[in-house]
N, C-alpha and C. Protein backbone atom coordinates (compact mmCIF):
# COMPACT_ATOMS: atom_id res chain seq x y z
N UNK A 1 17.02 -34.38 176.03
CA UNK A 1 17.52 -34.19 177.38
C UNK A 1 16.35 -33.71 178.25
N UNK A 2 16.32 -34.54 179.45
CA UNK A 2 15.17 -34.02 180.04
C UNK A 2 15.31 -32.73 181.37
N UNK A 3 14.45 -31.88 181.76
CA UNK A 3 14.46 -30.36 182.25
C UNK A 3 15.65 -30.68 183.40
N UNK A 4 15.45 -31.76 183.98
CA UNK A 4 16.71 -32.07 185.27
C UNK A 4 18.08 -31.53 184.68
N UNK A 5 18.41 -32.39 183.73
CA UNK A 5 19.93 -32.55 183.26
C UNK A 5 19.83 -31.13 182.33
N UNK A 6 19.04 -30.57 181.83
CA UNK A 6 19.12 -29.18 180.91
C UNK A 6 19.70 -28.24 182.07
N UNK A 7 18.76 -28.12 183.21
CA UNK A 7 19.49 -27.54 184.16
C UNK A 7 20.99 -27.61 185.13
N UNK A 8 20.71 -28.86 185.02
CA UNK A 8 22.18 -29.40 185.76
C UNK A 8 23.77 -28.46 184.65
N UNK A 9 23.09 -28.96 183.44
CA UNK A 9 23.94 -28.83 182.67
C UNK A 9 24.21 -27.19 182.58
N UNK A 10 23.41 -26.67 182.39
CA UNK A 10 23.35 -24.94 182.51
C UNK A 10 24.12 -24.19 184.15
N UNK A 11 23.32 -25.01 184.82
CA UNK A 11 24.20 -24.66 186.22
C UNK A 11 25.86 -25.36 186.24
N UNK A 12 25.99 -26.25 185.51
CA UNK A 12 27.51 -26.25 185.46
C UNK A 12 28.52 -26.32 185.06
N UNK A 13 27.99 -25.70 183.86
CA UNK A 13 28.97 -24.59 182.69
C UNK A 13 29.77 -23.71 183.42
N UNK A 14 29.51 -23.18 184.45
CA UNK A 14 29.96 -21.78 185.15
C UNK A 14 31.15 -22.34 185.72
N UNK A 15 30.48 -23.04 186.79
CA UNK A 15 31.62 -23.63 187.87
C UNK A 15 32.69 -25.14 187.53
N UNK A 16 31.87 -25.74 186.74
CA UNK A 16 32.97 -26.82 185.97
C UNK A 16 34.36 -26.70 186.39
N UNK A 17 35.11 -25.50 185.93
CA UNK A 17 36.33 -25.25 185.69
C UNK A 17 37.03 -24.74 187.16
N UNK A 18 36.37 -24.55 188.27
CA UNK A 18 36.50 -25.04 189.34
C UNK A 18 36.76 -25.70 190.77
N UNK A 19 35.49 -26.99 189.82
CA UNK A 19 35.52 -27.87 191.14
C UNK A 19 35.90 -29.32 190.49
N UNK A 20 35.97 -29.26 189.07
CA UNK A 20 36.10 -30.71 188.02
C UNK A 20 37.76 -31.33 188.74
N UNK A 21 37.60 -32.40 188.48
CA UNK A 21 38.80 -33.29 188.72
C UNK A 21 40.34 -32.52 188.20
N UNK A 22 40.89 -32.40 189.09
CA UNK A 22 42.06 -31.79 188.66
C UNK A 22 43.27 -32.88 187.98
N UNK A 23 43.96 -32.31 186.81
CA UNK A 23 44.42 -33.63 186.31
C UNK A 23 46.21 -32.89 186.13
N UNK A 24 46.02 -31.82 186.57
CA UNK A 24 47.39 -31.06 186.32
C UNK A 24 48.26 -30.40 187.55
N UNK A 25 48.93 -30.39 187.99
CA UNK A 25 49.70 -29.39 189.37
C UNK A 25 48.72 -28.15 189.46
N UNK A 26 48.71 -27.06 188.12
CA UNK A 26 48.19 -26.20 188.24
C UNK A 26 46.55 -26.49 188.90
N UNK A 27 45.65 -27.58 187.86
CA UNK A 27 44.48 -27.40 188.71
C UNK A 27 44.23 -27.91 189.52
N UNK A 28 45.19 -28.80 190.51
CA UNK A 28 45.10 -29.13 191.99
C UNK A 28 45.44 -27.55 192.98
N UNK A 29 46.44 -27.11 192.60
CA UNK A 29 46.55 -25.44 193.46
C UNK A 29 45.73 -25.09 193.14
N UNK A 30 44.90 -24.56 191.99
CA UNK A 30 43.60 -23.90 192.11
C UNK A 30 42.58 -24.91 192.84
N UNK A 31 42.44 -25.92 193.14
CA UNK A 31 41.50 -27.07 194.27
C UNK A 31 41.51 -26.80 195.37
N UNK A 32 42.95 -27.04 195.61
CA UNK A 32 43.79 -26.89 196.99
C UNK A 32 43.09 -25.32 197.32
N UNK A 33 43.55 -24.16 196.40
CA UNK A 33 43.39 -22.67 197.08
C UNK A 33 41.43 -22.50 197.41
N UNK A 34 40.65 -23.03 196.33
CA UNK A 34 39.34 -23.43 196.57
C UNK A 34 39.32 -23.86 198.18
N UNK A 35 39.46 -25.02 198.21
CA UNK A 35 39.34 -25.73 199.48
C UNK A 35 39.79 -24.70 200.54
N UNK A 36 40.76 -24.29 200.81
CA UNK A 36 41.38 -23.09 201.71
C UNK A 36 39.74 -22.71 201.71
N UNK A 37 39.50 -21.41 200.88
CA UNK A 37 38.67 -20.78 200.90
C UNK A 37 37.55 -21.25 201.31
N UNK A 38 36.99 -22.44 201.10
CA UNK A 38 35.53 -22.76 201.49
C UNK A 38 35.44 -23.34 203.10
N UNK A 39 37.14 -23.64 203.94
CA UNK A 39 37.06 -24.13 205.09
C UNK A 39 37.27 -22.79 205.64
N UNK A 40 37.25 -21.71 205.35
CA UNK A 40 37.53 -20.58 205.91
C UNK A 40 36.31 -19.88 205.65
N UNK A 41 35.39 -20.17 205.17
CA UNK A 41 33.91 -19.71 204.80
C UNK A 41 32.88 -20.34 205.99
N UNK A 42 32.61 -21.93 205.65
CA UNK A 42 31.98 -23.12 206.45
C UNK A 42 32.59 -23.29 207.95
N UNK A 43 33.75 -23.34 208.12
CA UNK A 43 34.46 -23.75 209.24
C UNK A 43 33.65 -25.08 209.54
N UNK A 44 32.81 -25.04 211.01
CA UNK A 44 32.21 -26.34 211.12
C UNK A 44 30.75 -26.36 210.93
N UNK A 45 30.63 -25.52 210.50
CA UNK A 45 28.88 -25.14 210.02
C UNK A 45 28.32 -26.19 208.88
N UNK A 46 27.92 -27.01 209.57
CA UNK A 46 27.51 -27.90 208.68
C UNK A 46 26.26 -27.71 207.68
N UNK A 47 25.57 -26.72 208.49
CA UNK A 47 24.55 -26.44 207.64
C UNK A 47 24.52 -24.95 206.59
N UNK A 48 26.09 -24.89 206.73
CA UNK A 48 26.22 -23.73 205.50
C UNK A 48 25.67 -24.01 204.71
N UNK A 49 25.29 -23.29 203.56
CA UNK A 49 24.88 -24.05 202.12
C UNK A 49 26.14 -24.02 201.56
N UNK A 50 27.74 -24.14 201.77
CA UNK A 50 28.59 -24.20 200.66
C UNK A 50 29.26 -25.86 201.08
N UNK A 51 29.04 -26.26 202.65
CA UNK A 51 29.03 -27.18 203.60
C UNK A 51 29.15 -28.85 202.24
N UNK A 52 28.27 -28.63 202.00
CA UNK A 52 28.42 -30.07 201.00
C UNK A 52 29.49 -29.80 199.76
N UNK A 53 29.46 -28.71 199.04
CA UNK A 53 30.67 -28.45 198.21
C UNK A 53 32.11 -28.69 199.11
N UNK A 54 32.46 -28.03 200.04
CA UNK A 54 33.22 -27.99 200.90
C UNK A 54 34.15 -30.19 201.14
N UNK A 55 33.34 -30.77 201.42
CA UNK A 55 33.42 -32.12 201.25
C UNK A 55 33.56 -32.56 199.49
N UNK A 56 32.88 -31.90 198.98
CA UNK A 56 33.23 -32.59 197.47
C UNK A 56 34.87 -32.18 197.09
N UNK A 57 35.04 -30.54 197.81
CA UNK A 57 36.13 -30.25 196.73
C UNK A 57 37.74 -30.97 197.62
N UNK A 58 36.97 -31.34 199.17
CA UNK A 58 38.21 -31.88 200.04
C UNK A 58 38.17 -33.32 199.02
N UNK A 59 37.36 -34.25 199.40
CA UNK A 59 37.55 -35.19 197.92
C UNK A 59 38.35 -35.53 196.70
N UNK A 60 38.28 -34.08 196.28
CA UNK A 60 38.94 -34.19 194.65
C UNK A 60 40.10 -34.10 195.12
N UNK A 61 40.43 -33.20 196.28
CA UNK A 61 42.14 -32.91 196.50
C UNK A 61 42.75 -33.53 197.22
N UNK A 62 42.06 -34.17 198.06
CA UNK A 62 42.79 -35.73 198.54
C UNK A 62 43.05 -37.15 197.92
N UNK A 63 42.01 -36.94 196.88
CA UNK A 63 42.57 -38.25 196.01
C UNK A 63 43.26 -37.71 194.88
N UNK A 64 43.55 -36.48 194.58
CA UNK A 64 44.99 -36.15 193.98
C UNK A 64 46.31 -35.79 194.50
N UNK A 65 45.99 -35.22 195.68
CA UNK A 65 47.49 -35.90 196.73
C UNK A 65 47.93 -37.51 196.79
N UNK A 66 47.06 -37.95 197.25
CA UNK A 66 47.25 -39.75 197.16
C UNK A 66 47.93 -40.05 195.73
N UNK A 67 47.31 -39.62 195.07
CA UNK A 67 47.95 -39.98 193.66
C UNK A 67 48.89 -39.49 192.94
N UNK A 68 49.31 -38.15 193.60
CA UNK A 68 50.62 -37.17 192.97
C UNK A 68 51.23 -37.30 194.16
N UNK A 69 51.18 -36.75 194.65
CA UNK A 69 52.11 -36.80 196.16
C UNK A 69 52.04 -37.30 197.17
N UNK A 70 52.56 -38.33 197.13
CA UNK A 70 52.66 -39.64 198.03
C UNK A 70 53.49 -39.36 199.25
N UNK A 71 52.62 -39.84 200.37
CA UNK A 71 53.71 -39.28 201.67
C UNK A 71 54.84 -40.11 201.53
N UNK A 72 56.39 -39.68 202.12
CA UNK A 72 57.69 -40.91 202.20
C UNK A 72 57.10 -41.45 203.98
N UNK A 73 57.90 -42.30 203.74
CA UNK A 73 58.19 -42.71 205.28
C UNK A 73 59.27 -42.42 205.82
N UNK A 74 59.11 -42.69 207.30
CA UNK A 74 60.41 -42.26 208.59
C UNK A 74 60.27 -43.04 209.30
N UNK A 75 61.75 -43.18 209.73
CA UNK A 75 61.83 -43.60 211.02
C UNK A 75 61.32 -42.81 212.26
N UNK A 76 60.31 -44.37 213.41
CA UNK A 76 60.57 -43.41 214.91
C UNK A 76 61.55 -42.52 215.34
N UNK A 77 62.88 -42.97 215.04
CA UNK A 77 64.08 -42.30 215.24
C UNK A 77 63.92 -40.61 215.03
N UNK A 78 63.76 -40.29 213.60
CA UNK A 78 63.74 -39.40 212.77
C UNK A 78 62.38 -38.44 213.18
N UNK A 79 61.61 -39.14 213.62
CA UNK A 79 60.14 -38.15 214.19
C UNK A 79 60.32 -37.26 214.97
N UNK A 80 60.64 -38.43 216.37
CA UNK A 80 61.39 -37.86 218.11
C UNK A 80 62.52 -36.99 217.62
N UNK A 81 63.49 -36.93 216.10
CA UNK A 81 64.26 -35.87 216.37
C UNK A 81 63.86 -34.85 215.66
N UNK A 82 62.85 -34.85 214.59
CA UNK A 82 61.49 -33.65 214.59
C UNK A 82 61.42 -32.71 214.96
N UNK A 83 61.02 -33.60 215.77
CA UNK A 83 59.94 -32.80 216.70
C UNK A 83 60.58 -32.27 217.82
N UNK A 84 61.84 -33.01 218.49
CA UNK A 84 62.52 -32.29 219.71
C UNK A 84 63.36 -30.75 219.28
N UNK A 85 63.43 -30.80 217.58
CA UNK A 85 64.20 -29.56 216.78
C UNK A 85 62.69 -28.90 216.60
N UNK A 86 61.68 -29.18 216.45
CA UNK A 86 60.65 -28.22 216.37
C UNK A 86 59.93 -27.22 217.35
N UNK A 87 60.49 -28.01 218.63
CA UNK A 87 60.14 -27.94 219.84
C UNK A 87 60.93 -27.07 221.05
N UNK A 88 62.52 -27.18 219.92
CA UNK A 88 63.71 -26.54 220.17
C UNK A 88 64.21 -27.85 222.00
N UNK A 89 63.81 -28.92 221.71
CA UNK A 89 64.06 -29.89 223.38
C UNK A 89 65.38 -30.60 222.84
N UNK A 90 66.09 -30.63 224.11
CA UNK A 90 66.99 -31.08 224.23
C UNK A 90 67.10 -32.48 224.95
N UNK A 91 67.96 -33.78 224.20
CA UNK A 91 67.92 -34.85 224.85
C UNK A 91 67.37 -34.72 226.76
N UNK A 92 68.02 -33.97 227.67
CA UNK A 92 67.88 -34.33 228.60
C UNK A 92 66.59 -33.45 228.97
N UNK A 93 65.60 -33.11 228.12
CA UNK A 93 64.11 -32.08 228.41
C UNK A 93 63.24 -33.29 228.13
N UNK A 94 63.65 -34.40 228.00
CA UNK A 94 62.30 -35.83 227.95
C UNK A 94 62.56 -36.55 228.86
N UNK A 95 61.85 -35.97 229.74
CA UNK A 95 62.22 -37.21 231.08
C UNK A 95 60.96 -38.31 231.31
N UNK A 96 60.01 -38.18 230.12
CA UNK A 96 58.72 -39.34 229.81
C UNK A 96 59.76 -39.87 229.08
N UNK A 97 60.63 -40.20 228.55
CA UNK A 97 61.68 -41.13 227.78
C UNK A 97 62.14 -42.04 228.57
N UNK A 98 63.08 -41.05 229.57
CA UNK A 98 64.43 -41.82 230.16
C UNK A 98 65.52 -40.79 230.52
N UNK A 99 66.66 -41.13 230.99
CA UNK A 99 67.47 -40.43 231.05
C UNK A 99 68.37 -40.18 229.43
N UNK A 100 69.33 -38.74 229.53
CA UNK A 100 69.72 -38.28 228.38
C UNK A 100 70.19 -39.13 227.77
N UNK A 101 70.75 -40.49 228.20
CA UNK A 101 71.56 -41.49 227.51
C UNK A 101 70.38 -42.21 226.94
N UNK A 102 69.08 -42.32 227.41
CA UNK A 102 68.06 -43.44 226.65
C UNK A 102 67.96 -42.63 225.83
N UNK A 103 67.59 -41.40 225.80
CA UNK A 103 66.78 -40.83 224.85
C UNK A 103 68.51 -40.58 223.22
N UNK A 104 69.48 -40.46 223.59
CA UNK A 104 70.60 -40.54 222.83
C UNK A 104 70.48 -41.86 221.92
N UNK A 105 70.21 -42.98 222.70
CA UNK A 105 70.15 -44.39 222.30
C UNK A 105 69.16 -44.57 221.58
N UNK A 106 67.99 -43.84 221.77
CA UNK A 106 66.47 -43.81 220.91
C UNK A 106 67.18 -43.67 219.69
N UNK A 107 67.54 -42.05 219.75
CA UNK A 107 67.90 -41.11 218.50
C UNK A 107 68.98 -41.97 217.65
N UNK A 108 69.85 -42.96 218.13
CA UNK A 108 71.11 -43.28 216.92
C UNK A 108 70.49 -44.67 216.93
N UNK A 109 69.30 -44.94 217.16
CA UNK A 109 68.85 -46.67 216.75
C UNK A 109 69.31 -47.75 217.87
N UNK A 110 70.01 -47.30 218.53
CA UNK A 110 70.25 -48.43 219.41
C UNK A 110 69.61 -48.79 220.37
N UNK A 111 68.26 -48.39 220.09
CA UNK A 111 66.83 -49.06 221.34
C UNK A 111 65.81 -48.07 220.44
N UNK A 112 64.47 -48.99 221.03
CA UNK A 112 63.43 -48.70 220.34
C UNK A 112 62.38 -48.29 221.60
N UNK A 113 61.93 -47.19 220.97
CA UNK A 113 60.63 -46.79 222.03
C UNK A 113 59.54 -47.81 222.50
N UNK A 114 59.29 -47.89 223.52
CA UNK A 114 58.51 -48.52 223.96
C UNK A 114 56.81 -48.07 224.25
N UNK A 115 56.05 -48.87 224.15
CA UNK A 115 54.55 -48.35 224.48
C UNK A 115 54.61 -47.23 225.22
N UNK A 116 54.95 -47.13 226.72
CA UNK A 116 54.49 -46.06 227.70
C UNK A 116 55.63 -44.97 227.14
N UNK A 117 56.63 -44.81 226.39
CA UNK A 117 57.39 -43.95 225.97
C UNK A 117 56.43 -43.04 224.60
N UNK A 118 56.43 -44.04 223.81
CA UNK A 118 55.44 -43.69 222.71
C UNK A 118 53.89 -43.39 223.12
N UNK A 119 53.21 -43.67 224.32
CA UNK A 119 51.97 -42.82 224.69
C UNK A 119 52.37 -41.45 225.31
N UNK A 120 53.59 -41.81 226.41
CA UNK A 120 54.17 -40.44 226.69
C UNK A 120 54.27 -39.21 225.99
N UNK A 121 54.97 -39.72 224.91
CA UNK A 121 55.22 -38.69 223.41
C UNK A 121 54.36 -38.00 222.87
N UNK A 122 53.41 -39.05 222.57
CA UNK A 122 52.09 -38.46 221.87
C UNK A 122 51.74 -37.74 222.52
N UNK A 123 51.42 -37.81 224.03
CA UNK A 123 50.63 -36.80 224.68
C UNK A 123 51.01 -35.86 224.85
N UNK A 124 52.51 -35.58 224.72
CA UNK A 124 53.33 -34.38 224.69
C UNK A 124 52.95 -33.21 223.76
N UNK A 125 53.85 -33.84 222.54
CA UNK A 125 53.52 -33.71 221.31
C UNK A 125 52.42 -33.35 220.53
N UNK A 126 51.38 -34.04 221.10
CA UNK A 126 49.75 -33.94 220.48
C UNK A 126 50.03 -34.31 219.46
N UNK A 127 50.17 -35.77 219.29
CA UNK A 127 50.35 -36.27 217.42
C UNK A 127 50.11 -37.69 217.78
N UNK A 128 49.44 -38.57 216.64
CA UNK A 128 49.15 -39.72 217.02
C UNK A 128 50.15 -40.73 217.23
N UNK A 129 50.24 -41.77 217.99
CA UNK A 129 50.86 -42.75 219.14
C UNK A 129 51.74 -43.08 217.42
N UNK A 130 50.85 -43.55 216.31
CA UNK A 130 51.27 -43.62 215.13
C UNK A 130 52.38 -43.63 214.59
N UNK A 131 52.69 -42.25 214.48
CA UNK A 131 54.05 -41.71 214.02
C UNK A 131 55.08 -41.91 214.62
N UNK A 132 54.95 -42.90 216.22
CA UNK A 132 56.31 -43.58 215.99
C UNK A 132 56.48 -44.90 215.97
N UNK A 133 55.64 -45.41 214.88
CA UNK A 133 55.73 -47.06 214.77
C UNK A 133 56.71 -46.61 213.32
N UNK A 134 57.51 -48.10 212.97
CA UNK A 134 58.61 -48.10 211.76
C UNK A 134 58.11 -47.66 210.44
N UNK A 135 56.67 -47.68 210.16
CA UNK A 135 55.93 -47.06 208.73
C UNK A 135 55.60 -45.83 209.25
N UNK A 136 55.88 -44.85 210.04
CA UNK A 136 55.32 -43.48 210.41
C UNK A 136 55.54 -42.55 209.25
N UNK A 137 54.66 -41.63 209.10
CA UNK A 137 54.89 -40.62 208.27
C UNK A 137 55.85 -39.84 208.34
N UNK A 138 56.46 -39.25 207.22
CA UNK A 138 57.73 -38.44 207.32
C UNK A 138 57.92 -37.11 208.04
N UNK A 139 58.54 -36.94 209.17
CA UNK A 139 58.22 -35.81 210.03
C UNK A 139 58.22 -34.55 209.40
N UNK A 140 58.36 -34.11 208.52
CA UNK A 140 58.40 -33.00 207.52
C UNK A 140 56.73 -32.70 207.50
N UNK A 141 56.05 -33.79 207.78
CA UNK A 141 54.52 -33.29 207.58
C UNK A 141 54.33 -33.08 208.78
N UNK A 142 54.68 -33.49 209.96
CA UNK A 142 54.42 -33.28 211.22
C UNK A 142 53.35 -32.96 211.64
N UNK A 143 52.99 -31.58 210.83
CA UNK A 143 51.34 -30.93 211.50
C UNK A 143 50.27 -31.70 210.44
N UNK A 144 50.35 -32.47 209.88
CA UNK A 144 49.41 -33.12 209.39
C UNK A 144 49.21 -34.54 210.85
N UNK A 145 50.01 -35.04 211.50
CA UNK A 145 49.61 -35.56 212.41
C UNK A 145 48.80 -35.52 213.99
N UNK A 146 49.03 -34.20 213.96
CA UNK A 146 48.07 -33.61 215.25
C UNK A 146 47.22 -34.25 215.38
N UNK A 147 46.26 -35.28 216.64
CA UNK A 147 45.48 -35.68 217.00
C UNK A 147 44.57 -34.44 217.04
């Protein structure tokens, strides 16, 4: 073995257990709680020195979400009523919609948002135009959509 990899190997005996591929629930929460910690260290300091770990360990725990926990989908329907319960709004508090009867008609399927409704929203909202096309993410993640 040559002095590179003797060292490599010595330096990562320690931390292995870690930052290594998580293959279990348990060592994705210990990833996941890692990651916490190192974006709360780095923030946007790119030139931290933990800054490149920081990207490796987001890595490992996003391609084990993708692969364990798969987002569901929602309806537009189901977003707009989300978010108007997150928001505590009431049909007739969206007047970028329509009147209380459009926005009623949104909510039980019987009309579909339209472009300037759905840019309206977003800009409201602060969440991408996205989440209300028919494959949108399930509003339960909601703050994972914030623009």
């Amino acid at each position: 073995m040559n002095n590179t990899l003797q060292t490599m190997q010595n330096s990562w005996q320690p931390i292995a257990p870690l930052v290594s591929v998580p293959y279990t629930e348990a060592d994705y929460k210990d990833r996941l709680a890692l990651l916490n910690d190192l974006i709360d260290e780095v923030a946007e300091n790119e030139q931290h020195p933990l800054a490149s770990l920081l990207d490796i360990v987001g890595m490992v725990v996003s391609d084990y979400e993708q692969n364990h926990h798969p987002v569901p989908t929602s309806t537009p329907q189901n977003v707009l009523a989300y978010l108007m319960s997150e928001h505590q709004l009431k049909q007739s508090d969206l007047p970028e919609i329509g009147s209380q009867g459009v926005v009623s008609e949104i909510l039980h399927g019987k009309r579909q948002l339209n472009t300037r409704q759905i840019q309206a929203l977003s800009q409201r909202f602060g969440v991408s135009a996205n989440v209300f096309f028919q494959d949108a993410t399930h509003p339960h993640l909601a703050s994972a959509w914030v623009s």
